[in-house]
Protein backbone atom coordinates (compact mmCIF):
# COMPACT_ATOMS: atom_id res chain seq x y z
CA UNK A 1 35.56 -156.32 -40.69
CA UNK A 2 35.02 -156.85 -36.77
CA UNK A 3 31.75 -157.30 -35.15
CA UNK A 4 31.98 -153.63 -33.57
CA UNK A 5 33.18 -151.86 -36.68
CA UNK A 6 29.75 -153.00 -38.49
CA UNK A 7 27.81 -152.18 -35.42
CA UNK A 8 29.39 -148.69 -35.47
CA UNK A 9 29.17 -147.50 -39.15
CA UNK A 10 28.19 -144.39 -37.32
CA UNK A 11 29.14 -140.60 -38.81
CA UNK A 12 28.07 -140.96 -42.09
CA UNK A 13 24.85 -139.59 -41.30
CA UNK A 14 26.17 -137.44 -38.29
CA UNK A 15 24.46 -133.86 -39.13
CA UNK A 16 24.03 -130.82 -37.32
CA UNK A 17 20.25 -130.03 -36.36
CA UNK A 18 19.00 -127.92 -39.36
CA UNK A 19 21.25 -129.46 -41.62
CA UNK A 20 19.04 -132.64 -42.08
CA UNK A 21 19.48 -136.55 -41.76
CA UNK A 22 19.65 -139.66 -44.08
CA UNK A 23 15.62 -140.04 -44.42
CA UNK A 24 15.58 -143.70 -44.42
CA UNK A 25 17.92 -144.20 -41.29
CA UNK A 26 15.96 -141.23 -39.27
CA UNK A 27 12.66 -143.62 -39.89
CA UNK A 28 14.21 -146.46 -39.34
CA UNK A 29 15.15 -144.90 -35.94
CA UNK A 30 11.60 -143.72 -34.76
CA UNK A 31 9.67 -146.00 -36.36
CA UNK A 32 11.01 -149.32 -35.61
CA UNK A 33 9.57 -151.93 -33.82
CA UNK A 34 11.30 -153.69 -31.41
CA UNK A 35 9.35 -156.57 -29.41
CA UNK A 36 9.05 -157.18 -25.85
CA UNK A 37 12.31 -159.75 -24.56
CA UNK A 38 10.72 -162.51 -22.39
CA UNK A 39 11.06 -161.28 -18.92
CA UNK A 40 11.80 -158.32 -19.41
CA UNK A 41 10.69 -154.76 -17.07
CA UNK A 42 8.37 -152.88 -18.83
CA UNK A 43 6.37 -149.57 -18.02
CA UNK A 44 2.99 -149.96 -18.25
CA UNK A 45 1.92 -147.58 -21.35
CA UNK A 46 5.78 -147.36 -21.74
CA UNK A 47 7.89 -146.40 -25.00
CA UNK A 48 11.17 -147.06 -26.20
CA UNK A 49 13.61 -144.24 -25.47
CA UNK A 50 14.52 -144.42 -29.26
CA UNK A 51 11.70 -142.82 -30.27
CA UNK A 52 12.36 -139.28 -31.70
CA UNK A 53 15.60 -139.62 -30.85
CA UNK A 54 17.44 -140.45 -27.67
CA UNK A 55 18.16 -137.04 -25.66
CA UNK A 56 21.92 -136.80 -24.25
CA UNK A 57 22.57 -133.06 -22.46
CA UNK A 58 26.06 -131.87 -22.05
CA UNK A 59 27.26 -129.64 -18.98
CA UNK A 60 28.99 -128.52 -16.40
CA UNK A 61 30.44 -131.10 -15.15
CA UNK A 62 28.11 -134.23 -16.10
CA UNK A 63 26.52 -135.88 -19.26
CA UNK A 64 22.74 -136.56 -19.28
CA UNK A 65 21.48 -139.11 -21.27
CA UNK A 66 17.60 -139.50 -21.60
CA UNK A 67 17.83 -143.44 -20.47
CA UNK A 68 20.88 -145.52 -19.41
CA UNK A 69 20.03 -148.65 -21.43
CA UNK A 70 18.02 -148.99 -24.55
CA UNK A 71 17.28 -152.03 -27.01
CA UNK A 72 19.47 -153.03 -30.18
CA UNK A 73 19.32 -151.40 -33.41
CA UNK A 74 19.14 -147.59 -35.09
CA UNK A 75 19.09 -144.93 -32.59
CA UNK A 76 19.33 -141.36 -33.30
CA UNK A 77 21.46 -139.50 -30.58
CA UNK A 78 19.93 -136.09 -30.70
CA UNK A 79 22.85 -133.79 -28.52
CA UNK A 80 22.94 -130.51 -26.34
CA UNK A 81 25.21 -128.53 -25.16
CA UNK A 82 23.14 -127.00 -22.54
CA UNK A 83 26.28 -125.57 -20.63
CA UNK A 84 28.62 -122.20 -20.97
CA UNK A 85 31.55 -124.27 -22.16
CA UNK A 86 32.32 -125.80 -25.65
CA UNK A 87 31.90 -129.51 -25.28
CA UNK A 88 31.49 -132.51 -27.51
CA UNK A 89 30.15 -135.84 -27.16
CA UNK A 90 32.23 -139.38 -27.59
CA UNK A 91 30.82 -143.08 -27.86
CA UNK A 92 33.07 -146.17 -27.65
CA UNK A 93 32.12 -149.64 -27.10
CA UNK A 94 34.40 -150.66 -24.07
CA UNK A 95 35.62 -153.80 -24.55
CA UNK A 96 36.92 -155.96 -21.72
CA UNK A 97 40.46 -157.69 -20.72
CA UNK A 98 39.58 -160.85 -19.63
CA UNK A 99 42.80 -161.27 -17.86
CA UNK A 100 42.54 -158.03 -15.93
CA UNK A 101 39.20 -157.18 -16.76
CA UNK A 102 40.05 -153.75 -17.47
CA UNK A 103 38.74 -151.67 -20.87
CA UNK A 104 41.10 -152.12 -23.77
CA UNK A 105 40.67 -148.12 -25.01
CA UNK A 106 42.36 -148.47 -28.35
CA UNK A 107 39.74 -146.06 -30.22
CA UNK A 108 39.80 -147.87 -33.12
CA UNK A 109 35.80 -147.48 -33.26
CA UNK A 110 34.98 -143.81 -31.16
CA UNK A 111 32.32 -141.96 -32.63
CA UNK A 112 32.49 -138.12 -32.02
CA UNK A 113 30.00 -135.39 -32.32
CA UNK A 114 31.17 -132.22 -33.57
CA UNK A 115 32.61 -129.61 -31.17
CA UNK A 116 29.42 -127.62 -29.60
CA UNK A 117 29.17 -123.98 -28.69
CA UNK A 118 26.58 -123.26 -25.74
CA UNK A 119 22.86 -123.82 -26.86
CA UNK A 120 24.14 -126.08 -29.86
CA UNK A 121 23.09 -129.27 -30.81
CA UNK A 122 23.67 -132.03 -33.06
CA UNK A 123 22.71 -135.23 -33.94
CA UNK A 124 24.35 -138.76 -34.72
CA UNK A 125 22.28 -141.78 -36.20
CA UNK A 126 24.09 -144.86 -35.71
CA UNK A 127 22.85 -148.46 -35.70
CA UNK A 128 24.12 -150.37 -32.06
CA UNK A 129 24.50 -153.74 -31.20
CA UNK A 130 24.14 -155.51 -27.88
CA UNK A 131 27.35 -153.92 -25.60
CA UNK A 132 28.10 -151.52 -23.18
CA UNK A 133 29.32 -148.60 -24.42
CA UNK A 134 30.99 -145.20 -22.99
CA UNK A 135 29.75 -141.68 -23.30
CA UNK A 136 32.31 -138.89 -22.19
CA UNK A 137 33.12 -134.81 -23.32
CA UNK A 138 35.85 -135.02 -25.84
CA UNK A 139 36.73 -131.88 -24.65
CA UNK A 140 39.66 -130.69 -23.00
CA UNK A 141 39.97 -132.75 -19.85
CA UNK A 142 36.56 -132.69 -19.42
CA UNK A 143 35.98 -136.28 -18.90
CA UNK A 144 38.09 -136.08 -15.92
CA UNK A 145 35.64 -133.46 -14.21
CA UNK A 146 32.64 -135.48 -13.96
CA UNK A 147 31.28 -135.79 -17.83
CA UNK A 148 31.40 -139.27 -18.63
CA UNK A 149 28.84 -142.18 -18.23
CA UNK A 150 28.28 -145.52 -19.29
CA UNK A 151 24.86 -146.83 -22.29
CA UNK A 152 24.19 -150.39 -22.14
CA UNK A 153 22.28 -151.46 -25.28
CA UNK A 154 20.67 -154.80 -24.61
CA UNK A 155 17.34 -157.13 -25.74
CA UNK A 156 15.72 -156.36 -22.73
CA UNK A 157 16.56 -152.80 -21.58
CA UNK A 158 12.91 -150.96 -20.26
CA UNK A 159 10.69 -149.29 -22.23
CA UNK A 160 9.85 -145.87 -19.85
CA UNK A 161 6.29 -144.24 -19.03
CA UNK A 162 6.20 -140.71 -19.85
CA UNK A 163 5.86 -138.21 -17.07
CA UNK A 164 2.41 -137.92 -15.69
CA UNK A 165 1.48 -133.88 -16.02
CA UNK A 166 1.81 -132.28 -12.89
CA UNK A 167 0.55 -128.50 -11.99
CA UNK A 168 2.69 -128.87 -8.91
CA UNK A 169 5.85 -130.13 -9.59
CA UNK A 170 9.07 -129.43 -12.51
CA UNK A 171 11.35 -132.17 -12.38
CA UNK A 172 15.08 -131.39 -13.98
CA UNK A 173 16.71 -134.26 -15.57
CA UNK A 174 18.45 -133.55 -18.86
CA UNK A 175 19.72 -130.71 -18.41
CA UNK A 176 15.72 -129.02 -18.86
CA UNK A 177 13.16 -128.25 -16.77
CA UNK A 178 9.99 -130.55 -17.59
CA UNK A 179 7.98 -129.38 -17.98
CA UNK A 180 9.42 -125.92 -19.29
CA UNK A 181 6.21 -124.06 -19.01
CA UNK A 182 3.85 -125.15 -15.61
CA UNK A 183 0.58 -123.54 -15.20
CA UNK A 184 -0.68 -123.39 -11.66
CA UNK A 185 -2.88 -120.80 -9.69
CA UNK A 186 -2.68 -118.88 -7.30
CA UNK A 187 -1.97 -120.31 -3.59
CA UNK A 188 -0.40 -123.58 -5.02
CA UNK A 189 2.88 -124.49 -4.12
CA UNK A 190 5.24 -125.63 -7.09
CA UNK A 191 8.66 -128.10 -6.04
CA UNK A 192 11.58 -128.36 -8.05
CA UNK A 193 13.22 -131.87 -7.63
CA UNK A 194 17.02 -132.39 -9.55
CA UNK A 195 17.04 -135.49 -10.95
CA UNK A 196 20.79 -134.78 -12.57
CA UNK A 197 24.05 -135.59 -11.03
CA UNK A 198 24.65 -132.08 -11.92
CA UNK A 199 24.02 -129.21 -9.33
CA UNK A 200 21.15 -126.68 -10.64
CA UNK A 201 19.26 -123.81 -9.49
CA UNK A 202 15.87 -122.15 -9.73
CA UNK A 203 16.51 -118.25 -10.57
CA UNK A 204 14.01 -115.42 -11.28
CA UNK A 205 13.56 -112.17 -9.83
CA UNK A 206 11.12 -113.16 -7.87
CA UNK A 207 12.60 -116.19 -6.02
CA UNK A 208 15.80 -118.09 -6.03
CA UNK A 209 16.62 -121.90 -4.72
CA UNK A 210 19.27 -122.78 -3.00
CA UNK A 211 21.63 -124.54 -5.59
CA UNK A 212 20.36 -128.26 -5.66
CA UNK A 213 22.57 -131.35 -6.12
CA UNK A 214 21.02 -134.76 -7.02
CA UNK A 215 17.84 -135.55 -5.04
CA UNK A 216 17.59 -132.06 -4.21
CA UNK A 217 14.19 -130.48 -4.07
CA UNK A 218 13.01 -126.39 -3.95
CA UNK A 219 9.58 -125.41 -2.83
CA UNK A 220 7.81 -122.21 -3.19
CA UNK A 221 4.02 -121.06 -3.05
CA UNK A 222 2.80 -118.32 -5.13
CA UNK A 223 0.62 -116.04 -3.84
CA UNK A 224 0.12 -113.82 -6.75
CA UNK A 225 -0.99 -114.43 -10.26
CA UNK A 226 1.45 -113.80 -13.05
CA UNK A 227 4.41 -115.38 -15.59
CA UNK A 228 7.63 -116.25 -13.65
CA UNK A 229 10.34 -116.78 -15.72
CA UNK A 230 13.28 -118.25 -13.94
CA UNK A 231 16.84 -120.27 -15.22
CA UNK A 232 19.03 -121.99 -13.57
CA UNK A 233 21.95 -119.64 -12.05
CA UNK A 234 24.55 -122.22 -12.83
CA UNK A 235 23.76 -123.38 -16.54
CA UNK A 236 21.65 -120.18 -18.14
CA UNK A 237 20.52 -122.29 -21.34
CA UNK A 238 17.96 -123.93 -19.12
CA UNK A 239 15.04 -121.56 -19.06
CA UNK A 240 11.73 -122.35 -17.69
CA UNK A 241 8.40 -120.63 -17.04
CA UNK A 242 5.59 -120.74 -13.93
CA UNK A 243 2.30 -119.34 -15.46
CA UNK A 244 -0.16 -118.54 -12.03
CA UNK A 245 -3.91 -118.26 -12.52
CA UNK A 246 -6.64 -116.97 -10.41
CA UNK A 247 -8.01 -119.53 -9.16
CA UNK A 248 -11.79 -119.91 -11.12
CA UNK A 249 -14.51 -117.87 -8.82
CA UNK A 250 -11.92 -115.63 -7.58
């Protein structure tokens, strides 16, 4: 057996979110210790993206994982379809031609999710060696429109700090709003940056953004106190909420 097929023993525990997983492999995945590589960039207070599970959104058109490079060992993949298409999610380690230094994509060790209907999700616990390995919709030719991307899994990939809780900013990354519910009051202004390479919008009744492509930012002030609920116009699973206060003394 080659180094890659025992790396990538990976659908037998493959299950579909209410449907359960192996119990020793899911611990194994958020409870495992990994130490610090010599050298290495860490986040002060950081974690290791493995930890619950690492996050990968599907859309239109792009693939969101939660990080880009995590460390060696059992990782649960926990998978969204947050768009209005079916898609599905497949991982291959690419492996590399030295005389042309091209991928040779043989697919004799893909890993694919099941097929996912809008607002499904699944998830796949495999157990990854060092590599670089590519993510990409199975679906269709969705690949060729944008939703495909690259995991490195090596010794010293970053832990990452949490986001700091902000009453005055949502960031999108993921395919979500984070955070999905922000509680502000009244006369505070609220931005919405994209962190996705995915276009996305701010929608409610209320107020609408301009549709935002990556780097793109939204601000609005609210002058009255109340519950906005807004989505984005362009992906409708992604649903978020503005709660405004009076401001205390008022």
């Amino acid at each position: 057996m080659t180094k890659t097929r025992s790396l990538l023993l990976l659908l037998a525990s493959a299950a579909v979110i209410g449907g359960g997983l192996a119990t020793g492999q899911a611990a194994d995945a958020r409870e495992s210790a990994v130490p610090t590589a010599a050298g290495s960039a860490v986040a002060p207070g950081g974690v290791d993206p493995r930890s619950g599970g690492l996050e990968i959104a599907l859309g239109e058109w792009a693939l969101s994982p939660e990080a880009r490079a995590i460390r060696p060992g059992p990782v649960t993949l926990v998978i969204t379809n947050r768009g209005k298409f079916r898609h599905g999610l497949e991982l291959e380690i690419r492996r590399v031609d030295d005389r042309h230094g091209h991928g040779d994509d043989r697919g004799d060790d893909d890993a694919k999710s099941i097929r996912l209907s809008p607002g499904e999700a699944t998830r796949m616990t495999l157990n990854l060696a060092p590599g670089v390995y590519e993510l990409e919709c199975f679906v269709s030719h969705h690949d060729e429109l944008g939703m495909r991307g690259v995991l490195e899994v090596r010794e010293d990939a970053p832990l990452v700090k949490p986001p700091a809780a902000s009453r005055s900013a949502v960031e999108i990354s993921g395919f979500a709003f984070k955070p999905a519910i922000l509680k502000t009051t009244v006369g505070k202004t609220v931005t919405w940056r994209n962190g996705d390479a995915a276009p996305h919008t701010a929608t409610a009744s209320q107020f609408s953004s301009p549709q935002l492509g990556k780097g793109g930012s939204y601000r609005r002030k609210f002058t009255r106190a109340g519950t906005y609920t807004y989505l984005c116009a362009l992906h409708p699973g992604m649903r978020g909420k503005v709660v405004v206060a009076n401001a205390a003394g008022r």
